[in-house]
N, C-alpha and C. Protein backbone atom coordinates (compact mmCIF):
# COMPACT_ATOMS: atom_id res chain seq x y z
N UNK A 1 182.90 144.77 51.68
CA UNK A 1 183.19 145.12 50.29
C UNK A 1 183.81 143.90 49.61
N UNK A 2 183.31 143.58 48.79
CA UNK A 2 183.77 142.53 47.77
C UNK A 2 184.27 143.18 46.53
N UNK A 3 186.22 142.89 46.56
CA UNK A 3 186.78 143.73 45.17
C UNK A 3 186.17 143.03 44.27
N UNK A 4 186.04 141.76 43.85
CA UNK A 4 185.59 140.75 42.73
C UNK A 4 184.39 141.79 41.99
N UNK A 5 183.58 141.54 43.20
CA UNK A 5 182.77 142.65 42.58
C UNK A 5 182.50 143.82 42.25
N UNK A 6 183.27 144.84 42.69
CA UNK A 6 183.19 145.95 42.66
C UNK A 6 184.15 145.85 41.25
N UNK A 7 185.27 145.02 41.16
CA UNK A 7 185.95 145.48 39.51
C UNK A 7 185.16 145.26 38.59
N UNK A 8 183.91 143.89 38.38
CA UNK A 8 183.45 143.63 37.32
C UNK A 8 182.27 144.42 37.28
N UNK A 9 181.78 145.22 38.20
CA UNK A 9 180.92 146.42 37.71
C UNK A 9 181.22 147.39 37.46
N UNK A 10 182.35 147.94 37.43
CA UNK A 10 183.39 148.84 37.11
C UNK A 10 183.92 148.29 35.29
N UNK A 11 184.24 147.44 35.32
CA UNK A 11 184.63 146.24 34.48
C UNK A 11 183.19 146.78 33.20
N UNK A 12 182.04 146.11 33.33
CA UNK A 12 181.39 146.12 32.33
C UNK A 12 180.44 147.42 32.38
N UNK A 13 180.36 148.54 33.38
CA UNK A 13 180.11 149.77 33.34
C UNK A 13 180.85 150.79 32.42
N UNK A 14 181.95 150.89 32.39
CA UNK A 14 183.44 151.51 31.76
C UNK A 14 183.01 151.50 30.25
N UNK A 15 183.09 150.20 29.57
CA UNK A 15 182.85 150.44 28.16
C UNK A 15 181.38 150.89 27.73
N UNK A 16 180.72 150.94 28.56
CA UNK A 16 179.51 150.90 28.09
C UNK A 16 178.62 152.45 28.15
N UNK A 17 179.50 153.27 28.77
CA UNK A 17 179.52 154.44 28.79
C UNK A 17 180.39 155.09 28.35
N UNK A 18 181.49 154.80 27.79
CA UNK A 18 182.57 155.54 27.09
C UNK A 18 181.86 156.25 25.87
N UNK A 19 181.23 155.40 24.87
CA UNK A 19 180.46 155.72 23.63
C UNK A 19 179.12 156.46 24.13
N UNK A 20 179.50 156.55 25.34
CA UNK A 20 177.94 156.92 25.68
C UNK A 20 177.38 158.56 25.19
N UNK A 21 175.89 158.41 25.66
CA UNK A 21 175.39 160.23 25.43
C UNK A 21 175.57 161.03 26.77
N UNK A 22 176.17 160.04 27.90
CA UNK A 22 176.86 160.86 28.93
C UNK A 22 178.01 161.66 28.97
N UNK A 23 179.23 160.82 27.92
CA UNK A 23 180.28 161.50 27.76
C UNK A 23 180.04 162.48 27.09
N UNK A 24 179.36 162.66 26.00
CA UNK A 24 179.09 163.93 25.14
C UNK A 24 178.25 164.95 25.55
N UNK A 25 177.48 164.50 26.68
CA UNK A 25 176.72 165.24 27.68
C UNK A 25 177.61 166.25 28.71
N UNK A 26 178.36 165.68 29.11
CA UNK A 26 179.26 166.16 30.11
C UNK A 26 180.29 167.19 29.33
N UNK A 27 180.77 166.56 28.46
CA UNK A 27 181.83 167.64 27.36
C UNK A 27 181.27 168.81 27.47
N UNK A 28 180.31 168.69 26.44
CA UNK A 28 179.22 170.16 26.07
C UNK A 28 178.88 170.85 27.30
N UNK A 29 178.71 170.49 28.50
CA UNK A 29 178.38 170.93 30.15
C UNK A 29 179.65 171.72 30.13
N UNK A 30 180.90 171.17 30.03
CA UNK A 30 182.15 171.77 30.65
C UNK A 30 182.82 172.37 29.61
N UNK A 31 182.05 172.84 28.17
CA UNK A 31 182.26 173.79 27.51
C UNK A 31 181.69 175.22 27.94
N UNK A 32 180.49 174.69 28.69
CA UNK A 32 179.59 176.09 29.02
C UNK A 32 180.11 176.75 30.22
N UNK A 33 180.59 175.49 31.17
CA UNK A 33 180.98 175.84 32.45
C UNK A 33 182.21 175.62 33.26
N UNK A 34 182.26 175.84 34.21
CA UNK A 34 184.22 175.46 34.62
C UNK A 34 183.96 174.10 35.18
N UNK A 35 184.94 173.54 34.90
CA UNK A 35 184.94 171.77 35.04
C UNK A 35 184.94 171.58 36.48
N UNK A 36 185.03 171.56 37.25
CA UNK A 36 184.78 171.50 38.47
C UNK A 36 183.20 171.22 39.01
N UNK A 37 182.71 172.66 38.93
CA UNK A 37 181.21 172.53 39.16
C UNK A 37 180.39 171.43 38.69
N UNK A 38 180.54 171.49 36.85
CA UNK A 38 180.00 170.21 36.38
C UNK A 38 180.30 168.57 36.88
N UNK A 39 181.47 168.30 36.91
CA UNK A 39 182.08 166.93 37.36
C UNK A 39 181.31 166.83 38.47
N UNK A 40 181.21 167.95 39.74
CA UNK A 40 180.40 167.65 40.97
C UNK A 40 178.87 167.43 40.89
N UNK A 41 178.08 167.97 39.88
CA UNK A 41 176.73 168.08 39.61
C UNK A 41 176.54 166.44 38.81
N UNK A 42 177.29 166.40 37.76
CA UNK A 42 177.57 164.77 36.93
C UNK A 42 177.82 163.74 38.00
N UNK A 43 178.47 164.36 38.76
CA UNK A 43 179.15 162.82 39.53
C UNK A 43 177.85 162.79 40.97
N UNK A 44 177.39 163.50 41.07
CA UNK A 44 175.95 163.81 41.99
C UNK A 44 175.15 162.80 41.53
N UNK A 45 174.60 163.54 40.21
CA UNK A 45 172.97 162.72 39.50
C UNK A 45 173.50 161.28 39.15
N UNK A 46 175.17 160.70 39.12
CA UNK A 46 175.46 159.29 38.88
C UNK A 46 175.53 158.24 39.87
N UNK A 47 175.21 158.92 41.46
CA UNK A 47 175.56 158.16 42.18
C UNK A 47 173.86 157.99 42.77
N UNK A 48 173.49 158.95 42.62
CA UNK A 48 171.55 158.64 42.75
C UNK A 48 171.09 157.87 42.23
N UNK A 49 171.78 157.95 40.63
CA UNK A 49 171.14 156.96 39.71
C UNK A 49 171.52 155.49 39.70
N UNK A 50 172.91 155.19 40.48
CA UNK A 50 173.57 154.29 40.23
C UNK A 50 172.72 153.50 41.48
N UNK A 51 172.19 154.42 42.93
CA UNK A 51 171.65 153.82 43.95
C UNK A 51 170.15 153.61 43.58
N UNK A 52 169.38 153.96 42.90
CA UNK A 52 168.10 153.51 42.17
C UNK A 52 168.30 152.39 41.59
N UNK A 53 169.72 151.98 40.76
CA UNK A 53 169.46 151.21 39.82
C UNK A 53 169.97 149.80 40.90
N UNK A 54 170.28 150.16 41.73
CA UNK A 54 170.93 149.13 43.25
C UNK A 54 170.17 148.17 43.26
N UNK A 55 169.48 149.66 44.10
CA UNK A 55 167.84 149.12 44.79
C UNK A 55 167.25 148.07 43.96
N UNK A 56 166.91 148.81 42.64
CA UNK A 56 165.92 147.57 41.67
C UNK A 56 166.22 146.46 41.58
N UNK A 57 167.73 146.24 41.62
CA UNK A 57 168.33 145.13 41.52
C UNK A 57 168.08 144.20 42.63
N UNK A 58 168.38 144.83 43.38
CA UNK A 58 168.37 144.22 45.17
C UNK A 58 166.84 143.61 45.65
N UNK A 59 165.58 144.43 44.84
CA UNK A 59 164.42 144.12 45.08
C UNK A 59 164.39 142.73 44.00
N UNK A 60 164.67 143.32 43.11
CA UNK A 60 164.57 142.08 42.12
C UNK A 60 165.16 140.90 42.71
N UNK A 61 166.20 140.58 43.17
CA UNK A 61 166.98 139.54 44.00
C UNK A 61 166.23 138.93 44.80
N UNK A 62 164.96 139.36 45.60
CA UNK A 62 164.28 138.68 46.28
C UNK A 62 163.36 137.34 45.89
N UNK A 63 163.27 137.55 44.52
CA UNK A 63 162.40 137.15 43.60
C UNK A 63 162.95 135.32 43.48
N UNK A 64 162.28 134.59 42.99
CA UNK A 64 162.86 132.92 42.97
C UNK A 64 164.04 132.67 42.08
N UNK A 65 164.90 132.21 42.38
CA UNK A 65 166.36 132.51 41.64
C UNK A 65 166.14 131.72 40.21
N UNK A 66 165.66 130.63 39.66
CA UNK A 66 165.15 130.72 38.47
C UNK A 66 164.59 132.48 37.60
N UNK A 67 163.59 132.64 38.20
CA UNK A 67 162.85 133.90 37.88
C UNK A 67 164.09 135.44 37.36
N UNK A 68 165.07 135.51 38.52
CA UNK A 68 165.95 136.61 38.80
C UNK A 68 166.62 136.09 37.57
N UNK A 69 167.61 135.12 37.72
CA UNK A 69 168.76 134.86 36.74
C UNK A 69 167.95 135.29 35.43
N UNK A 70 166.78 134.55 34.98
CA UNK A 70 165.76 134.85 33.64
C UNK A 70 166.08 136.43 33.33
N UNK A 71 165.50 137.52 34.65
CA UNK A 71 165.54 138.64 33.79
C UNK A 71 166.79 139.05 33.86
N UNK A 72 168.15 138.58 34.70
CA UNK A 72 169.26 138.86 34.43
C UNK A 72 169.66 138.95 32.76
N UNK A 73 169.57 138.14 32.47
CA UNK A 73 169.76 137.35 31.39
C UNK A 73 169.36 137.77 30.07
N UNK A 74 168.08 138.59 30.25
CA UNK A 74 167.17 139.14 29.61
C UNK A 74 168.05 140.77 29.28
N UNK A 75 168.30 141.00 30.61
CA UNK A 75 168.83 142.20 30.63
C UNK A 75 169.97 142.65 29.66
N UNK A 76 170.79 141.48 30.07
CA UNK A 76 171.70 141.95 29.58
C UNK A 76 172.08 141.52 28.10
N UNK A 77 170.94 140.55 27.60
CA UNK A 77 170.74 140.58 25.86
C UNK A 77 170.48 141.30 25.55
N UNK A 78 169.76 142.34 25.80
CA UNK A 78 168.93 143.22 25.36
C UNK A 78 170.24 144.20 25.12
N UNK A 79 170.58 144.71 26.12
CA UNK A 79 171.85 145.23 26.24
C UNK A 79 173.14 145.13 25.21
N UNK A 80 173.51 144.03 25.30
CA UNK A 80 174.52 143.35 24.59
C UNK A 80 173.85 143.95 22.57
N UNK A 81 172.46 143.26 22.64
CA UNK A 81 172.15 143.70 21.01
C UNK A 81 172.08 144.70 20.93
N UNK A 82 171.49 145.71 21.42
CA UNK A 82 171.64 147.54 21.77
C UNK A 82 172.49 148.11 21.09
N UNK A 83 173.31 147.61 21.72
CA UNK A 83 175.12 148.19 22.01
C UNK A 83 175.91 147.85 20.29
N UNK A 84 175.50 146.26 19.86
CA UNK A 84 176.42 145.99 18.96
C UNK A 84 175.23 146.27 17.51
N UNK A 85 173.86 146.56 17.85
CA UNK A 85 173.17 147.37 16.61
C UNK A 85 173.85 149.04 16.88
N UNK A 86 174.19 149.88 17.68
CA UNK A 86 174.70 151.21 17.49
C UNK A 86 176.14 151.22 17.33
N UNK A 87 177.09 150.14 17.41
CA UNK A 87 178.42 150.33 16.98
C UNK A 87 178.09 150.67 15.57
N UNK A 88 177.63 150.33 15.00
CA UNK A 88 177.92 151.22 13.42
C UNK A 88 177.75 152.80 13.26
N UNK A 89 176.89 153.25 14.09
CA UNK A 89 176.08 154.90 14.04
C UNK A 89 177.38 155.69 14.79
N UNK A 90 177.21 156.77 14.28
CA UNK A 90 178.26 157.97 14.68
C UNK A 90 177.87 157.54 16.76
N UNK A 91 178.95 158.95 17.05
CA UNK A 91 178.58 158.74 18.52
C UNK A 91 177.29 159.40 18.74
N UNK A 92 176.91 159.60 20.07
CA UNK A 92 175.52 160.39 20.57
C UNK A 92 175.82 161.57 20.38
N UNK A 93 174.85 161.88 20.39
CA UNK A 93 175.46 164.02 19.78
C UNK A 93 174.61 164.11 21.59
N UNK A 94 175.86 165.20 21.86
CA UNK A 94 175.38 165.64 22.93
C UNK A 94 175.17 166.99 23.10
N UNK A 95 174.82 167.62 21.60
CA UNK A 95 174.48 168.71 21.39
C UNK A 95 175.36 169.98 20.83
N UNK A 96 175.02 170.87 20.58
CA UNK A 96 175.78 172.12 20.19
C UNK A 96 176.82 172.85 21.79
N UNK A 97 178.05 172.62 21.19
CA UNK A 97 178.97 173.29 22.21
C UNK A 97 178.89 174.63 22.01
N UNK A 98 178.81 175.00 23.55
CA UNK A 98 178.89 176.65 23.44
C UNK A 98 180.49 177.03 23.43
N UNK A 99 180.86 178.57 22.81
CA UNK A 99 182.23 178.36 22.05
C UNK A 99 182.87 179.22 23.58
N UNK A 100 181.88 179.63 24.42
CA UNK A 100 182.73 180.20 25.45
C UNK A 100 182.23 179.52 27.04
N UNK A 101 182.73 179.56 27.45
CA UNK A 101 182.00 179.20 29.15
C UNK A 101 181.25 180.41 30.01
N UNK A 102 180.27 180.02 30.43
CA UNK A 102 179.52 181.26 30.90
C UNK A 102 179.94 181.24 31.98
N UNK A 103 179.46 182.48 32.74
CA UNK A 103 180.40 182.85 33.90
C UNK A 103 178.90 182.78 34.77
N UNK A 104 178.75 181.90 35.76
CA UNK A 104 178.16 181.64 36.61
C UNK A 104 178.80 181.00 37.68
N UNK A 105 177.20 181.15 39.09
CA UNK A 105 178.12 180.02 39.94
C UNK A 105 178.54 179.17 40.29
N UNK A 106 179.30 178.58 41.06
CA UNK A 106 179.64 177.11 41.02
C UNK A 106 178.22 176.19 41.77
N UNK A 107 177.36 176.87 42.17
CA UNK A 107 176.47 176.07 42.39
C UNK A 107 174.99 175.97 41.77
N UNK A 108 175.15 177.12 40.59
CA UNK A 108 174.17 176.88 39.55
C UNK A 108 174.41 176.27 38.26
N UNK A 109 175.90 175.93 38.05
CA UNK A 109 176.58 175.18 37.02
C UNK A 109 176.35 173.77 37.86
N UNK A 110 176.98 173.43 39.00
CA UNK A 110 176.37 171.90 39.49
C UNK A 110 175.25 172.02 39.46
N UNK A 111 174.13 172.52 39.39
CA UNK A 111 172.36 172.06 39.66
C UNK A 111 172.56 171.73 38.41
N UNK A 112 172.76 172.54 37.22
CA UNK A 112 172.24 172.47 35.54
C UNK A 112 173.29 171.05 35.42
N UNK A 113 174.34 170.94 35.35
CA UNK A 113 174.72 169.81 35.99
C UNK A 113 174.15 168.38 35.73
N UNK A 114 173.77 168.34 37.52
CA UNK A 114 173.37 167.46 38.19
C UNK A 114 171.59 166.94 37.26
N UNK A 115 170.80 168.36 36.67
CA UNK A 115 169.60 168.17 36.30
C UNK A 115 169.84 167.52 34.88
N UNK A 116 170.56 167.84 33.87
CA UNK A 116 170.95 167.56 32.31
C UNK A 116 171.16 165.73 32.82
N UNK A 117 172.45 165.06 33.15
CA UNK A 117 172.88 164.30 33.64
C UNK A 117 171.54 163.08 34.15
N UNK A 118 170.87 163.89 35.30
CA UNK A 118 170.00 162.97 35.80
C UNK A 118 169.06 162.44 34.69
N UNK A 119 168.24 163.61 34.27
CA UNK A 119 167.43 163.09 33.79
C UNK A 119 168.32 162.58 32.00
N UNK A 120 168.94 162.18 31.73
CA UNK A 120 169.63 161.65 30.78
C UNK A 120 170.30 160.29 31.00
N UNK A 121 169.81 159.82 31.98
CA UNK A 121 170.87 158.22 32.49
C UNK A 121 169.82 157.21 32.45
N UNK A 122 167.87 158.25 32.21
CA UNK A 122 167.26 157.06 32.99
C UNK A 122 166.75 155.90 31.97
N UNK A 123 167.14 154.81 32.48
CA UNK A 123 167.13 153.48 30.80
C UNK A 123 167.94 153.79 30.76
N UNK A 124 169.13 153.98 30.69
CA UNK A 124 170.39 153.74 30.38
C UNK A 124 171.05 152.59 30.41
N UNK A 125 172.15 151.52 29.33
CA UNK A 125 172.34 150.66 29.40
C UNK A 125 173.05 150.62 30.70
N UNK A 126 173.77 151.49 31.05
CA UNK A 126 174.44 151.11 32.65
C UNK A 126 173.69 150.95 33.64
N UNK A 127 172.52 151.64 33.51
CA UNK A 127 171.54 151.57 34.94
C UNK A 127 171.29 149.89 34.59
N UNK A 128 170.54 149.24 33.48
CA UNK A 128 170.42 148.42 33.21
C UNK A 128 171.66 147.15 33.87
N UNK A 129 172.70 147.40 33.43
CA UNK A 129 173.49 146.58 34.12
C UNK A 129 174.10 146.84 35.45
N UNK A 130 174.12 147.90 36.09
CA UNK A 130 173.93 147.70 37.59
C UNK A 130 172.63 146.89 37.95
N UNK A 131 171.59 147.66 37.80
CA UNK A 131 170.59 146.16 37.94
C UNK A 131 170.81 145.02 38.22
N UNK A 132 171.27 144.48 37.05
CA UNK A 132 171.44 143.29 36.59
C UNK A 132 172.52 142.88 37.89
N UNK A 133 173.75 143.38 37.66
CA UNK A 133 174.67 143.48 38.56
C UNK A 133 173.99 143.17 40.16
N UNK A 134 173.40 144.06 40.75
CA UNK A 134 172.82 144.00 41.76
C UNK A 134 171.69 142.64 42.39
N UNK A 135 170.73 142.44 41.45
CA UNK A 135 170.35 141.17 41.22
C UNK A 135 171.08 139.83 41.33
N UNK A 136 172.43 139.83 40.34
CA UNK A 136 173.09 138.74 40.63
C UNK A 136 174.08 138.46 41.48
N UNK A 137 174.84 139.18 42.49
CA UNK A 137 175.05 139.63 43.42
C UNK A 137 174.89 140.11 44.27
N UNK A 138 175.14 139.08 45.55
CA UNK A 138 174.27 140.25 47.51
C UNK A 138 175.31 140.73 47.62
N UNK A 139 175.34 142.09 46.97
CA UNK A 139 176.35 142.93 47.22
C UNK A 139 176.48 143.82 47.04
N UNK A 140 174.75 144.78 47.24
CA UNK A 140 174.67 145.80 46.82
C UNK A 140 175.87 147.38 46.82
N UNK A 141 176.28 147.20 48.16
CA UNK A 141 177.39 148.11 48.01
C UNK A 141 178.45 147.95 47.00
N UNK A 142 178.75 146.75 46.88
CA UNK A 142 179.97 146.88 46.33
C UNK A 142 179.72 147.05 44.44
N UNK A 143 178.10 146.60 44.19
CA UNK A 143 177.78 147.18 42.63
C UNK A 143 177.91 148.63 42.93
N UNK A 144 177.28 149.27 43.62
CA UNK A 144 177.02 150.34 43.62
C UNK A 144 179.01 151.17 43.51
N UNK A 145 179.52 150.83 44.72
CA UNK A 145 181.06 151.58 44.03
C UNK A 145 181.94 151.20 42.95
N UNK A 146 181.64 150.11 42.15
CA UNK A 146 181.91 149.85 41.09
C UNK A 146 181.99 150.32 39.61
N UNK A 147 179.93 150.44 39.81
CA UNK A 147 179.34 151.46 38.57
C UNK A 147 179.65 152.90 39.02
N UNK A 148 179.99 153.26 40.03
CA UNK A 148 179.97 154.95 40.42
C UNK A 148 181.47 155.29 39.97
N UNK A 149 181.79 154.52 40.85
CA UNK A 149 183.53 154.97 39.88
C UNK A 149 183.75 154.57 38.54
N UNK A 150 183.35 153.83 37.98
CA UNK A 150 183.43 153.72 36.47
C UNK A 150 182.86 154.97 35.99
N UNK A 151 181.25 155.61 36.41
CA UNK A 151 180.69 156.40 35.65
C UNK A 151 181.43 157.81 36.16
N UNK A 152 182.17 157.70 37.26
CA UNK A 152 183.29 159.14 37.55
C UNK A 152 183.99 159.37 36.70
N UNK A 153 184.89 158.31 36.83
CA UNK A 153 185.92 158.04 35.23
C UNK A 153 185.50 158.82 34.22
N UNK A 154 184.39 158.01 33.81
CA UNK A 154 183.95 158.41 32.00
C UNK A 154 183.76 160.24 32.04
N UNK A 155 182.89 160.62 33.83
CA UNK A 155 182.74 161.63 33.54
C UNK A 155 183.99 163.09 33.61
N UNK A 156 184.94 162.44 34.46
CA UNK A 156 186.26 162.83 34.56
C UNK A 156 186.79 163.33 33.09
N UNK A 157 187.08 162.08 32.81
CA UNK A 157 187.59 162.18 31.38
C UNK A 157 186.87 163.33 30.27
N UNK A 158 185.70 163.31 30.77
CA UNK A 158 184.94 164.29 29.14
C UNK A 158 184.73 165.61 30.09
N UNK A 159 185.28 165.83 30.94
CA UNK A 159 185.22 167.25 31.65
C UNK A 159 186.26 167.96 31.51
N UNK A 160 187.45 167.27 32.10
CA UNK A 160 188.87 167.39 32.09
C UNK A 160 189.63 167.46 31.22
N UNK A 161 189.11 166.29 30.16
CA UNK A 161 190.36 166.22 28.79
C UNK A 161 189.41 166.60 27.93
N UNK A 162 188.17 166.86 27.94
CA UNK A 162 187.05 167.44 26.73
C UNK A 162 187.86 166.80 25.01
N UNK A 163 187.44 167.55 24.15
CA UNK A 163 187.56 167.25 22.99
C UNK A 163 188.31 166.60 22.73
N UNK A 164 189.97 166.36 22.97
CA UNK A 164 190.83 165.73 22.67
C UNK A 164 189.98 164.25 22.69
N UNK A 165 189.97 164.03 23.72
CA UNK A 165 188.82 162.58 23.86
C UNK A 165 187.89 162.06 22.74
N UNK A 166 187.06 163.18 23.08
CA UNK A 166 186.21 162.49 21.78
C UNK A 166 186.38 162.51 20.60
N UNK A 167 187.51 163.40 20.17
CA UNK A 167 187.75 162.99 18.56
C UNK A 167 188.66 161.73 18.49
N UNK A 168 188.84 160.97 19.82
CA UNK A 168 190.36 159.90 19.54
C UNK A 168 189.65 158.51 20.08
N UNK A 169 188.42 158.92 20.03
CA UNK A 169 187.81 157.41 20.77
C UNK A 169 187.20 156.56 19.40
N UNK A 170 187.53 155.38 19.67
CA UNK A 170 187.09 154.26 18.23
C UNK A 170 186.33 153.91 19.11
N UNK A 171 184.71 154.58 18.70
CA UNK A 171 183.51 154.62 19.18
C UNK A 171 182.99 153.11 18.96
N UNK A 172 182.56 152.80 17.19
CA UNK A 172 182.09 151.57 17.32
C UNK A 172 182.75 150.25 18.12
N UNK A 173 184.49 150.07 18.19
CA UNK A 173 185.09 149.11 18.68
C UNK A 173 184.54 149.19 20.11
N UNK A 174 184.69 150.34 20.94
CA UNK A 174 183.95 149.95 22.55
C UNK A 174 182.74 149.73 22.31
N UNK A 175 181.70 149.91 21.34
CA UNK A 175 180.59 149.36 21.36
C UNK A 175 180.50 147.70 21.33
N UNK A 176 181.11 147.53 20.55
CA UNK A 176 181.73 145.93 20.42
C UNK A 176 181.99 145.27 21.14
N UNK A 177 182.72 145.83 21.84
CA UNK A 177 183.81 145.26 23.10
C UNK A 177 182.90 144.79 24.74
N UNK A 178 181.46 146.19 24.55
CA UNK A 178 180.66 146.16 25.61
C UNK A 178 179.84 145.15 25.21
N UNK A 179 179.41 145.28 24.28
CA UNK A 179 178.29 144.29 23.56
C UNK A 179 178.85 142.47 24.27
N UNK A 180 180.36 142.41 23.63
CA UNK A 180 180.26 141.29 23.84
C UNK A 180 180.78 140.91 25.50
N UNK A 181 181.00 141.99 26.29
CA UNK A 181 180.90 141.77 28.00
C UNK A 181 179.68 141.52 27.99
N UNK A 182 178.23 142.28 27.39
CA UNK A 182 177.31 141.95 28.17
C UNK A 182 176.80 140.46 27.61
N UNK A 183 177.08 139.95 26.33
CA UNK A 183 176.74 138.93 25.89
C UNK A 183 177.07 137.77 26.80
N UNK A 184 178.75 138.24 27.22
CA UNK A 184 179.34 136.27 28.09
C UNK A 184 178.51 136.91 29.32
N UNK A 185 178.02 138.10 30.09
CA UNK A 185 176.63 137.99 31.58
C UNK A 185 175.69 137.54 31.17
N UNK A 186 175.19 137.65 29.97
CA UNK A 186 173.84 137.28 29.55
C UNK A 186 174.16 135.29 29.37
N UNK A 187 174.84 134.98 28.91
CA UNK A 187 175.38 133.44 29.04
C UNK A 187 175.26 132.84 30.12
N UNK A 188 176.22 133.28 31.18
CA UNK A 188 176.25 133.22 32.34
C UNK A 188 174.90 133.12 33.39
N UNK A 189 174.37 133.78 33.20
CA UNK A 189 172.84 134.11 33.72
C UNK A 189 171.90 133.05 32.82
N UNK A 190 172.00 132.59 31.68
CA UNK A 190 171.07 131.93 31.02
C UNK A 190 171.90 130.19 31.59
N UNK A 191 173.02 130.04 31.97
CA UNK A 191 173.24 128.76 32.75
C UNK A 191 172.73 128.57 33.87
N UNK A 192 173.07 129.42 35.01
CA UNK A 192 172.59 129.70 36.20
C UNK A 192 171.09 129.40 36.38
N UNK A 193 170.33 129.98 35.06
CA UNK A 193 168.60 129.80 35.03
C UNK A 193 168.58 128.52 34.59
N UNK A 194 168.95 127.64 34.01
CA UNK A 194 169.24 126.08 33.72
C UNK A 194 169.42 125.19 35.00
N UNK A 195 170.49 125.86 35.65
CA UNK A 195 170.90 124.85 37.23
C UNK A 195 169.67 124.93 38.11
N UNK A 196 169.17 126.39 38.28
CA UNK A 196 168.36 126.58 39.26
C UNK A 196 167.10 126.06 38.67
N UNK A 197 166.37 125.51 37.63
CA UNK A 197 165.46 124.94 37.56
C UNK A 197 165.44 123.79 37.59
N UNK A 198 166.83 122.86 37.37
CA UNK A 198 166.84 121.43 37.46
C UNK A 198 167.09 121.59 38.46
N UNK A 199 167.55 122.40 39.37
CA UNK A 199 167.72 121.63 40.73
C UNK A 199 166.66 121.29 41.87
């Protein structure tokens, strides 16, 4: 385990899902259902997704390190402009809250869960920067517990503290804030692709 790495994927995972349509995803989940179930079904479909987005990375890494750093680089511009074109727009609507919690079980509230969640992460700027993450680092484990506990966090937070949260979050500023983390990786990665071709 490498902490270095595991904080800075934690590090640039964190803001980049705070504003996210996960947090507002998860809220609206643990309006319908008891927070428990959901957090386990959320924190399920984030660690699948977080090990898909590993993998890609890790495959991608094989690739000629000119080549890798390039779509590093790529990645995380793309990313970075994303992020600081939607700091102006309200947050993600993550839909109509139901005003009571339904009374189901704890293991059909984690499936609905785990299914809302999954299929809602995929393209996601975080999958994107685990990627990236993974790619520029042999260290797949340690991206992988980095982005997972960051994306626990976020989902912690919008289960547990629900609304209070999202009416107190200065949405566009973490958009900002992520934008310009992914901008100095995208830098970083566009030097790296400079060394490795002169060298």
């Amino acid at each position: 385990m490498i902490w270095s790495v595991v904080l800075a994927a934690f590090v640039l995972v964190l803001p980049v899902e705070l504003p996210d349509k996960t947090l507002f995803a998860s809220l609206v989940l643990a309006t319908r259902f008891p927070p428990l179930p959901v957090f386990v079904g959320v924190g399920t479909a984030f660690g699948l997704q977080v090990a898909i987005a590993v993998t890609a990375g890790s495959l991608l890494s094989l690739l000629p390190e000119a080549l890798v750093t390039g779509v590093v680089a790529l990645l995380f511009l793309v990313g970075a402009i994303l992020l600081w074109r939607s700091a102006s727009a309200g947050p993600e609507d993550g839909g109509e809250a139901a005003e009571t919690r339904e009374q189901t079980s704890f293991l059909r509230a984690a499936a609905i869960s785990f299914g809302v969640l999954f299929a809602a992460e995929w393209g996601d700027l975080s999958q994107l920067a685990t990627a990236g993450l993974a790619a520029r680092y042999d260290a797949p484990v340690s991206v992988f517990v980095g982005s997972w506990a960051a994306l626990l966090v976020v989902s912690g937070l919008a289960v547990f503290l629900g609304r209070k949260l999202a009416d107190r979050l200065p949405i566009a500023l973490i958009r900002r804030v992520a934008a310009g983390l992914f901008l100095v990786f995208a830098v970083v990665a566009v030097v790296e692709t400079v060394r490795a071709l002169t060298a």
